[in-house]
PDB file of N, CA and C in Angstrom:
ATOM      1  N   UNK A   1     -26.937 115.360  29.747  1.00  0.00           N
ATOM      2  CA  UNK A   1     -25.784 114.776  29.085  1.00  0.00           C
ATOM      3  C   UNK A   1     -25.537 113.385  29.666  1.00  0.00           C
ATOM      4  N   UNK A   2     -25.280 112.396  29.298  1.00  0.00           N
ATOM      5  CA  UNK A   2     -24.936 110.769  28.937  1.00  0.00           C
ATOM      6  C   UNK A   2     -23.288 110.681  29.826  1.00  0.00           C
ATOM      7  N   UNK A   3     -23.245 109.762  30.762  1.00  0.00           N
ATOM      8  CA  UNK A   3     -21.850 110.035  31.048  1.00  0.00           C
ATOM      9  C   UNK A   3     -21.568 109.302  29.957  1.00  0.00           C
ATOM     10  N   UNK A   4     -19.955 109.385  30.074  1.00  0.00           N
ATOM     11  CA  UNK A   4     -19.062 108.961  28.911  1.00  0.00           C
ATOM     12  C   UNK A   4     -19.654 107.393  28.534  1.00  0.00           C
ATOM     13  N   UNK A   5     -19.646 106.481  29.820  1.00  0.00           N
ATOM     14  CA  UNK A   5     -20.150 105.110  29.392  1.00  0.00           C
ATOM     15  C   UNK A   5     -21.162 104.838  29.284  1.00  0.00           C
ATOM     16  N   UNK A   6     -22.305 105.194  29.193  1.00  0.00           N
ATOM     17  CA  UNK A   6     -23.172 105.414  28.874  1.00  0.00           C
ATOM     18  C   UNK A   6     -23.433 105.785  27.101  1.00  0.00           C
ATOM     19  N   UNK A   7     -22.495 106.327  26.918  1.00  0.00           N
ATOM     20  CA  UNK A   7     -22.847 107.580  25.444  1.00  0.00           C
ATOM     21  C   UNK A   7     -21.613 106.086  24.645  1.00  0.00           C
ATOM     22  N   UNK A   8     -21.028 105.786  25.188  1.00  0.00           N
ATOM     23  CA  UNK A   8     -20.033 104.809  24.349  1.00  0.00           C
ATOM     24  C   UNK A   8     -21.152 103.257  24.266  1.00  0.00           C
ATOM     25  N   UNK A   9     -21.981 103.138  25.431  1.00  0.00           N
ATOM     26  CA  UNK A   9     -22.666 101.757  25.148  1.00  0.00           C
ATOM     27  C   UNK A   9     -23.884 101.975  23.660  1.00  0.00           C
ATOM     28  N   UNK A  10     -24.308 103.238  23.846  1.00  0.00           N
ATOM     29  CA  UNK A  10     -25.433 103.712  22.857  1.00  0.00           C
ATOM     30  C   UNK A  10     -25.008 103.474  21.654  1.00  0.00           C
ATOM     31  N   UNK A  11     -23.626 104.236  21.484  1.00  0.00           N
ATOM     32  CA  UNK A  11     -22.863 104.533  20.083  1.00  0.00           C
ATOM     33  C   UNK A  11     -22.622 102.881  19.474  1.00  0.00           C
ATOM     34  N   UNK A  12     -22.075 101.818  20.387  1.00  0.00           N
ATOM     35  CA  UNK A  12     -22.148 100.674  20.346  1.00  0.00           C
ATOM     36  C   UNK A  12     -23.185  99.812  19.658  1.00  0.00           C
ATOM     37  N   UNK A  13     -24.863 100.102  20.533  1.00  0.00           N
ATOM     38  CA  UNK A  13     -25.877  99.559  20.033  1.00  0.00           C
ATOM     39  C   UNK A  13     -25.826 100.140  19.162  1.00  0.00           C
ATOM     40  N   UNK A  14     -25.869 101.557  18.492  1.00  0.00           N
ATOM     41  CA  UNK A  14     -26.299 101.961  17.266  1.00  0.00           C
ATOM     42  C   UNK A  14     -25.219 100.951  16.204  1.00  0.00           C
ATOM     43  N   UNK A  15     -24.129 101.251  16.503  1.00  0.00           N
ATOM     44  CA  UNK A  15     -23.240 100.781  14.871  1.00  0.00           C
ATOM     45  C   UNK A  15     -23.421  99.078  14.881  1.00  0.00           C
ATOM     46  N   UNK A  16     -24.151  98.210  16.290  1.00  0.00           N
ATOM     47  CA  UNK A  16     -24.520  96.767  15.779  1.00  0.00           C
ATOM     48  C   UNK A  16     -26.017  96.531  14.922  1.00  0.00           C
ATOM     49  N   UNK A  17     -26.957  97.599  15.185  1.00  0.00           N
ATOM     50  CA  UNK A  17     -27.969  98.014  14.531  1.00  0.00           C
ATOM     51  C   UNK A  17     -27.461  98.550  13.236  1.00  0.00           C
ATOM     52  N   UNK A  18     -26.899  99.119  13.007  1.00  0.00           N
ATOM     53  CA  UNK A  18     -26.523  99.823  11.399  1.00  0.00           C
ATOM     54  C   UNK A  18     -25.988  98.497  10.875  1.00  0.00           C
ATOM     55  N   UNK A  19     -25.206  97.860  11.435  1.00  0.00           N
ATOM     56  CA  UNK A  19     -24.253  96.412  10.607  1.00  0.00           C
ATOM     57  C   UNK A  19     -25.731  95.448  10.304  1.00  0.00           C
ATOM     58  N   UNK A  20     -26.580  95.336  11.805  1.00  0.00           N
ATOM     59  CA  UNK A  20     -27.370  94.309  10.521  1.00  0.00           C
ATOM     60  C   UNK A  20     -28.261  95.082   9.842  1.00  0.00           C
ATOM     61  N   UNK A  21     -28.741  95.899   9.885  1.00  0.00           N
ATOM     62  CA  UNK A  21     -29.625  96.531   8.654  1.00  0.00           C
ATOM     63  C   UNK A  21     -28.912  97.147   7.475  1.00  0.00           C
ATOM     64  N   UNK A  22     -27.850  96.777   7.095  1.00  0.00           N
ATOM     65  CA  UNK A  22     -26.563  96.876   6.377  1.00  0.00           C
ATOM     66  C   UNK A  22     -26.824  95.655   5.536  1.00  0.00           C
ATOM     67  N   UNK A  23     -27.167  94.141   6.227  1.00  0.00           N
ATOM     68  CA  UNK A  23     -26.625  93.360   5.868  1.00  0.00           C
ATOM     69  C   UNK A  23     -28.072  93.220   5.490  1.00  0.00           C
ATOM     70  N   UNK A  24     -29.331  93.605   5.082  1.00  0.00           N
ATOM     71  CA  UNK A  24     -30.859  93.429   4.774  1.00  0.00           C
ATOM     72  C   UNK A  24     -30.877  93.396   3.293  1.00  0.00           C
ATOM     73  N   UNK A  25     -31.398  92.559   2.577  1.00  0.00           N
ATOM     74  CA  UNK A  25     -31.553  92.896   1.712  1.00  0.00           C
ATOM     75  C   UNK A  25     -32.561  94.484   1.117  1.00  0.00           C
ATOM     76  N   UNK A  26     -32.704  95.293  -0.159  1.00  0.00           N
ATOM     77  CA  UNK A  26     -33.011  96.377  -0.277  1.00  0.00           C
ATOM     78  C   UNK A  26     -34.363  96.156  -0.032  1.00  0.00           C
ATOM     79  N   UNK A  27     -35.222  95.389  -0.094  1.00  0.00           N
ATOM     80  CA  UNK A  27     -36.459  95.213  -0.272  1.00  0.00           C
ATOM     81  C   UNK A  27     -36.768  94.932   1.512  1.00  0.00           C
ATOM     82  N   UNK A  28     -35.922  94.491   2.389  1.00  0.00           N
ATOM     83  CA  UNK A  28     -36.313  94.591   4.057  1.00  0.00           C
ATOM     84  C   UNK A  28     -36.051  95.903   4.374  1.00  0.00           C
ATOM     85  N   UNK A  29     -34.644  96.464   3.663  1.00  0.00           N
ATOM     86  CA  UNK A  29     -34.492  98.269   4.128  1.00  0.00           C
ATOM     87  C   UNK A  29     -35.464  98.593   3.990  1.00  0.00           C
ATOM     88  N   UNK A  30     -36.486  98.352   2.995  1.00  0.00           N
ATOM     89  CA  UNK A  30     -37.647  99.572   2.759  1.00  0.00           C
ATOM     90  C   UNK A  30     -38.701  99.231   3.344  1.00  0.00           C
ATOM     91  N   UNK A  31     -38.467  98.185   3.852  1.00  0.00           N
ATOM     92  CA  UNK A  31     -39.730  97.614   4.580  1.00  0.00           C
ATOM     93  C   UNK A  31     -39.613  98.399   6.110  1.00  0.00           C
ATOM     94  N   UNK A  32     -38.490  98.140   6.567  1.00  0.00           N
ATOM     95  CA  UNK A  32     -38.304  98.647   8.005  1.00  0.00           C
ATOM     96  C   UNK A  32     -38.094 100.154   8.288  1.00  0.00           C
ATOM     97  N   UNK A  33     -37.569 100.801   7.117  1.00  0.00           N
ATOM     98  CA  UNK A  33     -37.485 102.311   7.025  1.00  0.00           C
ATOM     99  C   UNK A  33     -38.571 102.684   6.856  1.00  0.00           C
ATOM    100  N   UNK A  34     -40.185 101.881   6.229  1.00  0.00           N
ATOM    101  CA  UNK A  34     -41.397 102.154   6.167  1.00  0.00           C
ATOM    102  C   UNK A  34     -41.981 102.064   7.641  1.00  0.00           C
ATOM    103  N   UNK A  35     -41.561 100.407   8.158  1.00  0.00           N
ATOM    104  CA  UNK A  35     -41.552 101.004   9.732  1.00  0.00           C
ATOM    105  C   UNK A  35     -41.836 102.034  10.742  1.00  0.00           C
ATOM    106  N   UNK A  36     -40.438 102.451  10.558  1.00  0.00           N
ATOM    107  CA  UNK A  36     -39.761 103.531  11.847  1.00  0.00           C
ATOM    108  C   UNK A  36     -40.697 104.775  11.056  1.00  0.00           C
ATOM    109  N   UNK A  37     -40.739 105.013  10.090  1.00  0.00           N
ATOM    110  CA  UNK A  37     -41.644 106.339   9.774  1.00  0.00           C
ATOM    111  C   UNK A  37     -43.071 106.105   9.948  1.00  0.00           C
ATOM    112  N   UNK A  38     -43.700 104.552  10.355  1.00  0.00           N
ATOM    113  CA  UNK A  38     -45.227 104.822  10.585  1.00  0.00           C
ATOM    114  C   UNK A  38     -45.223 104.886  12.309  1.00  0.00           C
ATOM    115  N   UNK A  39     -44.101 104.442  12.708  1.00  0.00           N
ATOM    116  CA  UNK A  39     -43.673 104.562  14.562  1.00  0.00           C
ATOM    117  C   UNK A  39     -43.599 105.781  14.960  1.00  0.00           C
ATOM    118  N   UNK A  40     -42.646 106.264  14.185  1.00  0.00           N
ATOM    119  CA  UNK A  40     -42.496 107.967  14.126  1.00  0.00           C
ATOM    120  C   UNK A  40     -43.772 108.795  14.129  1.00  0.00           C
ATOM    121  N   UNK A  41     -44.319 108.625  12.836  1.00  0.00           N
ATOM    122  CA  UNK A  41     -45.483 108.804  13.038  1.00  0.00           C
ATOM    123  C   UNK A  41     -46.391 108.597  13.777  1.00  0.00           C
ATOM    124  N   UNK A  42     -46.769 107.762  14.354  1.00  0.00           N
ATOM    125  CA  UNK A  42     -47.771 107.235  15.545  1.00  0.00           C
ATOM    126  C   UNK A  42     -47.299 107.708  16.596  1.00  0.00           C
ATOM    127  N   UNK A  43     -46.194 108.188  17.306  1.00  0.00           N
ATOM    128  CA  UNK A  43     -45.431 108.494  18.258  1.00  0.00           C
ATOM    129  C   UNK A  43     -45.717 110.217  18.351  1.00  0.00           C
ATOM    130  N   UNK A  44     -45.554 110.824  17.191  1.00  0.00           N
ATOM    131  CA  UNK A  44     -45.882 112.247  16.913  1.00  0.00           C
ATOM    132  C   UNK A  44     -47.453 112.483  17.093  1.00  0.00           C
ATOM    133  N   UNK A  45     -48.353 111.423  16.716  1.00  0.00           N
ATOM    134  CA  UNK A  45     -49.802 111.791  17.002  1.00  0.00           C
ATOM    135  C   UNK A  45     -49.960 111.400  18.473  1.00  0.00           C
ATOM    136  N   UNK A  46     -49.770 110.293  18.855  1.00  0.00           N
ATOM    137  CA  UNK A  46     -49.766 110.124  20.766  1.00  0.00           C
ATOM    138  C   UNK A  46     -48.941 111.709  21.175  1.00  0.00           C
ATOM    139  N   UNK A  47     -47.755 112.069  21.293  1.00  0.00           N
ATOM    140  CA  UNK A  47     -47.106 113.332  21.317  1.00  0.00           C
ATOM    141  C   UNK A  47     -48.412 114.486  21.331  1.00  0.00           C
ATOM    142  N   UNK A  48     -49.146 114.525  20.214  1.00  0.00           N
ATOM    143  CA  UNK A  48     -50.163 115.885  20.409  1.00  0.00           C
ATOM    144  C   UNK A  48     -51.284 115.827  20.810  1.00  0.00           C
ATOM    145  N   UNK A  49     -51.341 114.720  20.750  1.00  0.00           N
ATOM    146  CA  UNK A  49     -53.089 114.396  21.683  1.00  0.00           C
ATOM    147  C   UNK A  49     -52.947 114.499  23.316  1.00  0.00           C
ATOM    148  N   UNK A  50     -51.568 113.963  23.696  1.00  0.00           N
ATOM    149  CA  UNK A  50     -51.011 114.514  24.669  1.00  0.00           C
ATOM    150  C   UNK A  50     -50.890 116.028  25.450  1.00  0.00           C
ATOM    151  N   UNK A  51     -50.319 116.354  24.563  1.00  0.00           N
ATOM    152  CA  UNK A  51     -50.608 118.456  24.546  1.00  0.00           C
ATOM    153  C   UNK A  51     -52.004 118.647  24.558  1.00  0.00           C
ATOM    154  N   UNK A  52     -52.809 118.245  23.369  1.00  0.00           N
ATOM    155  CA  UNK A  52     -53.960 118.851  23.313  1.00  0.00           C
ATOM    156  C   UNK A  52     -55.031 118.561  24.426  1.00  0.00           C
ATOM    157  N   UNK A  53     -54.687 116.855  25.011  1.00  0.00           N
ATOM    158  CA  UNK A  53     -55.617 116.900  26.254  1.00  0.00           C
ATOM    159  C   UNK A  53     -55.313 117.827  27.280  1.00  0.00           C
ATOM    160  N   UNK A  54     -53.848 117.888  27.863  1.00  0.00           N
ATOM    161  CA  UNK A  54     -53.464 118.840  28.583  1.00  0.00           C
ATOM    162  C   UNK A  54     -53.958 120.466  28.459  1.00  0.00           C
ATOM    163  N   UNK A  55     -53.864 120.793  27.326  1.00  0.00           N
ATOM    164  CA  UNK A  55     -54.754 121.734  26.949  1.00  0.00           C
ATOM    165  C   UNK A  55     -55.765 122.081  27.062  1.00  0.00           C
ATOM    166  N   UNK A  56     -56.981 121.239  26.853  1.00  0.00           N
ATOM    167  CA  UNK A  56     -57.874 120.788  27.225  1.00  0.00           C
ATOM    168  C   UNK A  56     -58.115 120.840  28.760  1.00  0.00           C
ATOM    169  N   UNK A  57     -57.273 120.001  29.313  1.00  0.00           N
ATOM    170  CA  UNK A  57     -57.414 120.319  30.868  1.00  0.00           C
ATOM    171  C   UNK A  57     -57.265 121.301  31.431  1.00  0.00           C
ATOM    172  N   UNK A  58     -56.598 122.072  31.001  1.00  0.00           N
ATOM    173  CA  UNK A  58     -56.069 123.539  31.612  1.00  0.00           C
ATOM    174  C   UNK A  58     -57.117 124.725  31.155  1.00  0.00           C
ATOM    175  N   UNK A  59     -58.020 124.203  30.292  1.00  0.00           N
ATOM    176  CA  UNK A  59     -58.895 124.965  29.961  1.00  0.00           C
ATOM    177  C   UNK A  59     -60.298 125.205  30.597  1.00  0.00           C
ATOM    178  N   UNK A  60     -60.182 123.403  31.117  1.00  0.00           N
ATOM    179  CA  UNK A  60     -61.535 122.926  31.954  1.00  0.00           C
ATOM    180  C   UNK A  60     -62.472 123.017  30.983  1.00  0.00           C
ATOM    181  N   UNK A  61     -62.174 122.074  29.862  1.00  0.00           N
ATOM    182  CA  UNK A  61     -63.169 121.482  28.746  1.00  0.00           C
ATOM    183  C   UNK A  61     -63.136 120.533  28.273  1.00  0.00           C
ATOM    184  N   UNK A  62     -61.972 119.665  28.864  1.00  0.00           N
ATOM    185  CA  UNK A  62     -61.686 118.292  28.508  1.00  0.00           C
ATOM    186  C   UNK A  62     -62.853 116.966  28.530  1.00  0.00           C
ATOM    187  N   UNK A  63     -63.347 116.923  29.398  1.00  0.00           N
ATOM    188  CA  UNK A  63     -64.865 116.165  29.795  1.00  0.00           C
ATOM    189  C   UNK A  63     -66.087 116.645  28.783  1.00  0.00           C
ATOM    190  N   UNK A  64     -66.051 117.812  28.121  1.00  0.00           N
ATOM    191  CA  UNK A  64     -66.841 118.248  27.150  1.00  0.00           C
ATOM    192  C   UNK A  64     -67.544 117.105  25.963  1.00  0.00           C
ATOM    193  N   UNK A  65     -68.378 116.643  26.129  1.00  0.00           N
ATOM    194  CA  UNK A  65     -69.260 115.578  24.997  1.00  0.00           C
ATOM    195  C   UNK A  65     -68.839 116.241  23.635  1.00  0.00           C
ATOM    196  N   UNK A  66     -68.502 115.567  22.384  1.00  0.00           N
ATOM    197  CA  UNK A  66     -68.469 115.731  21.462  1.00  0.00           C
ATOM    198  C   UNK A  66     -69.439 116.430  20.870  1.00  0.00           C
ATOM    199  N   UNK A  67     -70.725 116.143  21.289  1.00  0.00           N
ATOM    200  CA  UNK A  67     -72.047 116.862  20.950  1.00  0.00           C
ATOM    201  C   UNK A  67     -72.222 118.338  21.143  1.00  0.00           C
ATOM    202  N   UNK A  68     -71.379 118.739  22.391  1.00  0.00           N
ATOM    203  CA  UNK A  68     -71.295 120.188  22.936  1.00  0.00           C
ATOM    204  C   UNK A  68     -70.084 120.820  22.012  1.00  0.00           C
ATOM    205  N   UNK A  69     -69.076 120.262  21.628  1.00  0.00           N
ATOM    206  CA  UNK A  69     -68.139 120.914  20.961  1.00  0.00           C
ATOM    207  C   UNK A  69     -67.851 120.548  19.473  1.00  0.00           C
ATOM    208  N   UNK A  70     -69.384 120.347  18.880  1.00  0.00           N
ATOM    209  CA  UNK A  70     -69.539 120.541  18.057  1.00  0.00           C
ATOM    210  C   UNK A  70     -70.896 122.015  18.004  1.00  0.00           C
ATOM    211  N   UNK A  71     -71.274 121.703  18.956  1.00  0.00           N
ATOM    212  CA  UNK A  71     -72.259 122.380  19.004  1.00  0.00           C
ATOM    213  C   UNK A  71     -72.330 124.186  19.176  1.00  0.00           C
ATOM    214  N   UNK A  72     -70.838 124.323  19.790  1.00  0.00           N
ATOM    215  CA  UNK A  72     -69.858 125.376  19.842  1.00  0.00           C
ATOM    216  C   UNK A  72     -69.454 126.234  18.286  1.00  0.00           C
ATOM    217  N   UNK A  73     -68.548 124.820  18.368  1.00  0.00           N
ATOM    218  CA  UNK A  73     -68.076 125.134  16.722  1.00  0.00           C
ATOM    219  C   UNK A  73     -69.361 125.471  15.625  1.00  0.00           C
ATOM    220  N   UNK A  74     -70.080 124.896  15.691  1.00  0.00           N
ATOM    221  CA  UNK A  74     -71.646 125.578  14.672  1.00  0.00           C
ATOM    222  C   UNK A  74     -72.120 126.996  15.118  1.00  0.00           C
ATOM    223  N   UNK A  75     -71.911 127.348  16.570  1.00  0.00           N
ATOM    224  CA  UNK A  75     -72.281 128.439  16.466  1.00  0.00           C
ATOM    225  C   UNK A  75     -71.560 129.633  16.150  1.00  0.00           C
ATOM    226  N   UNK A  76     -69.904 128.992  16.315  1.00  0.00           N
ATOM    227  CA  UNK A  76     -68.744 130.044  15.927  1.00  0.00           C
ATOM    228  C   UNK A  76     -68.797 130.088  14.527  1.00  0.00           C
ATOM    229  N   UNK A  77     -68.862 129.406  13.313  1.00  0.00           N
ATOM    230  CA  UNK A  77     -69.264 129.042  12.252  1.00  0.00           C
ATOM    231  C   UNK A  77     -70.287 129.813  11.734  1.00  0.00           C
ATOM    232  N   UNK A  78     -71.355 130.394  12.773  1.00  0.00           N
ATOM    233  CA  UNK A  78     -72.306 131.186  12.209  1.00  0.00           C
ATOM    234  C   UNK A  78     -71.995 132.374  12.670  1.00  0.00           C
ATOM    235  N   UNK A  79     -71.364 132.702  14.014  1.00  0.00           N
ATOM    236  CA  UNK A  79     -70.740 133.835  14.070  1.00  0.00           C
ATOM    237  C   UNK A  79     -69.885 134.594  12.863  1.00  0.00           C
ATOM    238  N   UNK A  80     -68.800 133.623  12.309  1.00  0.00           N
ATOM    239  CA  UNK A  80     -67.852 134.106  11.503  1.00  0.00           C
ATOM    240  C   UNK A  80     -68.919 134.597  10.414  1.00  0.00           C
ATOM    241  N   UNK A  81     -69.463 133.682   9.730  1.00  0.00           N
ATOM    242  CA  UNK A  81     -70.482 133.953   8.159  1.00  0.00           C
ATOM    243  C   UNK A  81     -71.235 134.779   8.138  1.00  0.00           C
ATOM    244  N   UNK A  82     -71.846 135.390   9.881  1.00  0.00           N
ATOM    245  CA  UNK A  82     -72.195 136.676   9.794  1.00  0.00           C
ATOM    246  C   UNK A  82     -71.301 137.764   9.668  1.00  0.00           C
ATOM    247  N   UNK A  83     -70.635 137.844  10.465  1.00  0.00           N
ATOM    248  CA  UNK A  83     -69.699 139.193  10.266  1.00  0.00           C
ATOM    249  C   UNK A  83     -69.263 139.191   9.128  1.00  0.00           C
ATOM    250  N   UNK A  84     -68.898 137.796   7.951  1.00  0.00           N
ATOM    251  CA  UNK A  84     -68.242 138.188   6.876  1.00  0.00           C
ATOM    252  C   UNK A  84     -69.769 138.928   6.215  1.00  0.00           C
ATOM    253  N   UNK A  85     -70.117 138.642   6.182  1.00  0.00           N
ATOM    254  CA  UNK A  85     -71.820 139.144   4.999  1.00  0.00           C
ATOM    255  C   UNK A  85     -72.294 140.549   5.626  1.00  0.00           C
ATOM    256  N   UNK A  86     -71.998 141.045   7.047  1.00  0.00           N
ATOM    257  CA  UNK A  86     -72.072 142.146   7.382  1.00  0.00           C
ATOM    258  C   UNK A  86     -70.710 143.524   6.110  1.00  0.00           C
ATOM    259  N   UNK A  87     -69.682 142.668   6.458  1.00  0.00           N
ATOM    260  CA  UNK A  87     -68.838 143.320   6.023  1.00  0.00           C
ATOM    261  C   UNK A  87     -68.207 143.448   4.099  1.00  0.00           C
TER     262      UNK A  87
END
């Protein structure tokens, strides 16, 4: 939790940020609301590549060559297509 002055300076920056993107014409709103959703976006993929290396690390396969974990995946790939054709 934000002490009080803290949470009052934020609330501050936000409503001088809302006044000038208030004052944008419609064609900069959509430009900058296109923005923050490709930031957002880019922020959410750094976010899981994050996890997934960690993941990765905790697995002790992170250093793995692309060549090997593909090479994995082809054989799980033939695992699955057998058992389905068995069954």
């Amino acid at each position: 939790m934000l002490p009080q002055w803290e949470g009052d300076r934020v609330s501050l920056h936000l409503n001088e940020l809302a006044t000038k993107i208030a004052t944008l014409d419609p064609a900069e709103q959509e430009a900058l609301w296109e923005k923050v959703a490709e930031l957002n976006f880019q922020r959410g993929l750094e976010a899981l590549a994050q996890k997934y290396r960690a993941r990765l690390a905790a697995e002790g396969t992170l250093d793995q060559t692309a060549d090997t974990v593909m090479a994995e995946l082809k054989k799980l790939r033939e695992e699955i297509a057998a058992d389905d054709y068995r069954t």
